[in-house]
N, C-alpha and C. Protein backbone atom coordinates (compact mmCIF):
# COMPACT_ATOMS: atom_id res chain seq x y z
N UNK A 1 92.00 120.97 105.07
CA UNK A 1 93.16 120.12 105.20
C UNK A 1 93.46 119.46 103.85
N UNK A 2 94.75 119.69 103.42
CA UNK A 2 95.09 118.81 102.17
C UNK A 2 95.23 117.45 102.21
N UNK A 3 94.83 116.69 101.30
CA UNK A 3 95.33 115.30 101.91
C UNK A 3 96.26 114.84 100.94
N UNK A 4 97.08 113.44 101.58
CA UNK A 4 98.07 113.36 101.10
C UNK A 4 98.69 112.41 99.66
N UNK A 5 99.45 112.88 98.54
CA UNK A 5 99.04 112.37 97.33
C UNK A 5 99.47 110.92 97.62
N UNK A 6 99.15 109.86 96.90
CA UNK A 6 99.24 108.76 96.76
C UNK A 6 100.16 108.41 95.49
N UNK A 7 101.05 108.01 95.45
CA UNK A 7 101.84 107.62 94.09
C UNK A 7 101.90 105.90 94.19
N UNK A 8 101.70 105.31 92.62
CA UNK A 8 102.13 103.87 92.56
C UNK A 8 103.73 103.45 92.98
N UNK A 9 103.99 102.25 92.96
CA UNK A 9 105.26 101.58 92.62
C UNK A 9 105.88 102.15 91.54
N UNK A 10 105.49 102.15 90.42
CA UNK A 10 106.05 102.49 89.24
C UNK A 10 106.05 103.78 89.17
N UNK A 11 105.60 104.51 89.57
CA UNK A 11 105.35 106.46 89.65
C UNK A 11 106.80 106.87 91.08
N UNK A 12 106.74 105.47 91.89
CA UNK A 12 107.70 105.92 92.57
C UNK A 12 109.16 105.47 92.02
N UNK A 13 109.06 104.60 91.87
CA UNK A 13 110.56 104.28 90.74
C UNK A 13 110.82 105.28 89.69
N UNK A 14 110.13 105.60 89.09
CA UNK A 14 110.03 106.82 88.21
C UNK A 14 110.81 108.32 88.81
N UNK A 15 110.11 108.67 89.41
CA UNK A 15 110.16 109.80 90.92
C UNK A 15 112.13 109.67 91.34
N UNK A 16 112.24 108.52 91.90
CA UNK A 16 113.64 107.81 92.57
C UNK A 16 114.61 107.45 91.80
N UNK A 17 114.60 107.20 90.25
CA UNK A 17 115.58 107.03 89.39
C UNK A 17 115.60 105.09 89.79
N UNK A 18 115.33 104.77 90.66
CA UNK A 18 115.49 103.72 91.58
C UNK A 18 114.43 102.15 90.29
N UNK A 19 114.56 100.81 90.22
CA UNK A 19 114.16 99.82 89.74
C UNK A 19 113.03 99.65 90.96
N UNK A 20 111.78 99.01 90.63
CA UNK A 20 110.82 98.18 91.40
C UNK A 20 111.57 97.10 92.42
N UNK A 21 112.93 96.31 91.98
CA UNK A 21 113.51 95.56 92.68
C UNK A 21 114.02 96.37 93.59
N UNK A 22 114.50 97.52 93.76
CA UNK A 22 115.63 98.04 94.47
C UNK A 22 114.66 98.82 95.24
N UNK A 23 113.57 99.50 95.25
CA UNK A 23 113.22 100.06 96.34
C UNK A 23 112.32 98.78 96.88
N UNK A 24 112.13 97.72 96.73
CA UNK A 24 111.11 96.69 97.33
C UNK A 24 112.55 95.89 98.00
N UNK A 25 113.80 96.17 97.91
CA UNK A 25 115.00 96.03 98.86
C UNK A 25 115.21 96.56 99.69
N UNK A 26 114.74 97.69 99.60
CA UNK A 26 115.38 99.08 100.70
C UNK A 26 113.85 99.21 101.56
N UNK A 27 112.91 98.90 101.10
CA UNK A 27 111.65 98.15 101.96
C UNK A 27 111.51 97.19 103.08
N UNK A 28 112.42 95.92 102.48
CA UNK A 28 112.88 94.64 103.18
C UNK A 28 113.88 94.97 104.23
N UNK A 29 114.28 96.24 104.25
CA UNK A 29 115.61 96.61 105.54
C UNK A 29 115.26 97.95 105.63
N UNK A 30 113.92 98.37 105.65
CA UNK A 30 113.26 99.21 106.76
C UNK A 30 113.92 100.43 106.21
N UNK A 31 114.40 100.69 105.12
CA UNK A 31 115.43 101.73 104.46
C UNK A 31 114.58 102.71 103.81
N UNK A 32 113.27 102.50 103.46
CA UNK A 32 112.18 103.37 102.45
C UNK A 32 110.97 103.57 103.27
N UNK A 33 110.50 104.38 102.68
CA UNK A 33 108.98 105.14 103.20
C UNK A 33 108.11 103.76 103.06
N UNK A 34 107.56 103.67 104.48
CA UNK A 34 105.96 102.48 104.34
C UNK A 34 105.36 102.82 103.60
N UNK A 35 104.81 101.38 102.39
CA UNK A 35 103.52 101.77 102.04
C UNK A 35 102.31 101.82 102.34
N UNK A 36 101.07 102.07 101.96
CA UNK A 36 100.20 101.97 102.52
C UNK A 36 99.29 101.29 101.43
N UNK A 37 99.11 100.16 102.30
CA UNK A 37 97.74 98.66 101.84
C UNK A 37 96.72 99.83 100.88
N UNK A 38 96.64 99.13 99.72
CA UNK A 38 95.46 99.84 99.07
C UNK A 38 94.39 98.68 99.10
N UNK A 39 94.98 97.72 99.15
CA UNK A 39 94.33 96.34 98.94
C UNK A 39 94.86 94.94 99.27
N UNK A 40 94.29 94.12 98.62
CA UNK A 40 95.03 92.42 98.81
C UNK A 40 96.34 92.71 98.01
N UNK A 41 96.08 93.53 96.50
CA UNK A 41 97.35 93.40 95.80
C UNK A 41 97.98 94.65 95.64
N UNK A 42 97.81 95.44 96.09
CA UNK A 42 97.82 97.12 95.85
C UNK A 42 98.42 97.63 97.23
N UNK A 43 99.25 98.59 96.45
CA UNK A 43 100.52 99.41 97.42
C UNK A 43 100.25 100.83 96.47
N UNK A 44 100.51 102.03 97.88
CA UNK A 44 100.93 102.64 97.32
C UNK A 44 101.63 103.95 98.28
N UNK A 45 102.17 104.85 97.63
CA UNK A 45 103.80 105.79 98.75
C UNK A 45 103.46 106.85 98.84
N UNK A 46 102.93 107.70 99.75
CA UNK A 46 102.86 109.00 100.69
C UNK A 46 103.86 109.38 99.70
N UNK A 47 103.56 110.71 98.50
CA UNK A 47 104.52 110.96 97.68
C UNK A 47 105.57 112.22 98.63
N UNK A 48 104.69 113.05 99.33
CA UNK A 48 105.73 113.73 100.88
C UNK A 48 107.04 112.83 101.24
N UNK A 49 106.82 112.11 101.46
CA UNK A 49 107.66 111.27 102.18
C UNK A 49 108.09 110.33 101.30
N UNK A 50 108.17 109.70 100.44
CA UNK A 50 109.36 109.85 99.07
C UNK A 50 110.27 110.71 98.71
N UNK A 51 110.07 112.04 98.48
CA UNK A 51 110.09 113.12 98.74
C UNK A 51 111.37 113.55 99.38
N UNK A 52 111.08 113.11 100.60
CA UNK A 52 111.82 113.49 101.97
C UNK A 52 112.63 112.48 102.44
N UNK A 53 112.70 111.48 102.09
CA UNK A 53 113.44 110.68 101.90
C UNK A 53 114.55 110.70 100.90
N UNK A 54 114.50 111.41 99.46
CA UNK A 54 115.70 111.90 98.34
C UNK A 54 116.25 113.12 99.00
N UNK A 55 115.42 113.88 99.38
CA UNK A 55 115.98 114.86 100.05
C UNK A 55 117.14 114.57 101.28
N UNK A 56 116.84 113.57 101.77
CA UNK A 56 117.50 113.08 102.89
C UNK A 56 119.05 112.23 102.69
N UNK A 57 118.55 111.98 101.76
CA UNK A 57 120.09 110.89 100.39
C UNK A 57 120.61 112.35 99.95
N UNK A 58 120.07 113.32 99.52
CA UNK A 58 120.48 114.45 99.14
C UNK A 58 121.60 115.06 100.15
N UNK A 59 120.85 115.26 101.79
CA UNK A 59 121.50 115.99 102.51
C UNK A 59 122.97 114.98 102.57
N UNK A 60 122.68 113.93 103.23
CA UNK A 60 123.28 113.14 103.49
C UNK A 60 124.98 112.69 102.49
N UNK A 61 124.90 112.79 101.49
CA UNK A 61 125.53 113.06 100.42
C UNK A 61 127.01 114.26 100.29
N UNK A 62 126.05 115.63 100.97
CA UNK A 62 126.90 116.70 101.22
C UNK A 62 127.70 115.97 102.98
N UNK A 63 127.06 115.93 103.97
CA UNK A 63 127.40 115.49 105.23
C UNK A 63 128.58 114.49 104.94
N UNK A 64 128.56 113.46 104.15
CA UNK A 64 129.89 112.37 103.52
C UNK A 64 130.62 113.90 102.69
N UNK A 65 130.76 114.48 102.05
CA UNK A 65 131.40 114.99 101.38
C UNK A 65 132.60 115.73 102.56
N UNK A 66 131.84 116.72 103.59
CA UNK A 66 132.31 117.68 104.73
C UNK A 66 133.29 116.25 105.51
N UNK A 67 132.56 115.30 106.16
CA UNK A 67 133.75 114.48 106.62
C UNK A 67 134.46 113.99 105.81
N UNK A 68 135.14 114.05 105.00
CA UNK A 68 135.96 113.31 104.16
C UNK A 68 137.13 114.16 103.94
């Protein structure tokens, strides 16, 4: 079984084109992939499901384009 990669905050902003403020927004309204507790101060993002989530802004993107 593979297990699943772990990316930081900053590896995911990186990844997302996206600021530390702006995906810790889209966090606050349930809009982004959970992280998962590494610790008291430590986060970090199921890089799959980051992932699948751009992909999903991706699809989503064409779907606005067709209704319009």
């Amino acid at each position: 079984m593979e297990h699943p990669i772990l990316i930081t905050l900053d590896q995911c902003a990186r990844l997302t084109s996206l600021s530390r403020t702006a995906i810790n927004r889209l966090r606050d309204e349930n809009r982004f992939p959970v992280a998962v507790s590494l610790g008291s101060r430590r986060i970090g993002f199921v890089r799959a499901e980051v992932i699948a989530w751009l992909e999903a802004r991706i699809a989503a993107r064409g779907a606005e384009r067709e209704a319009a």
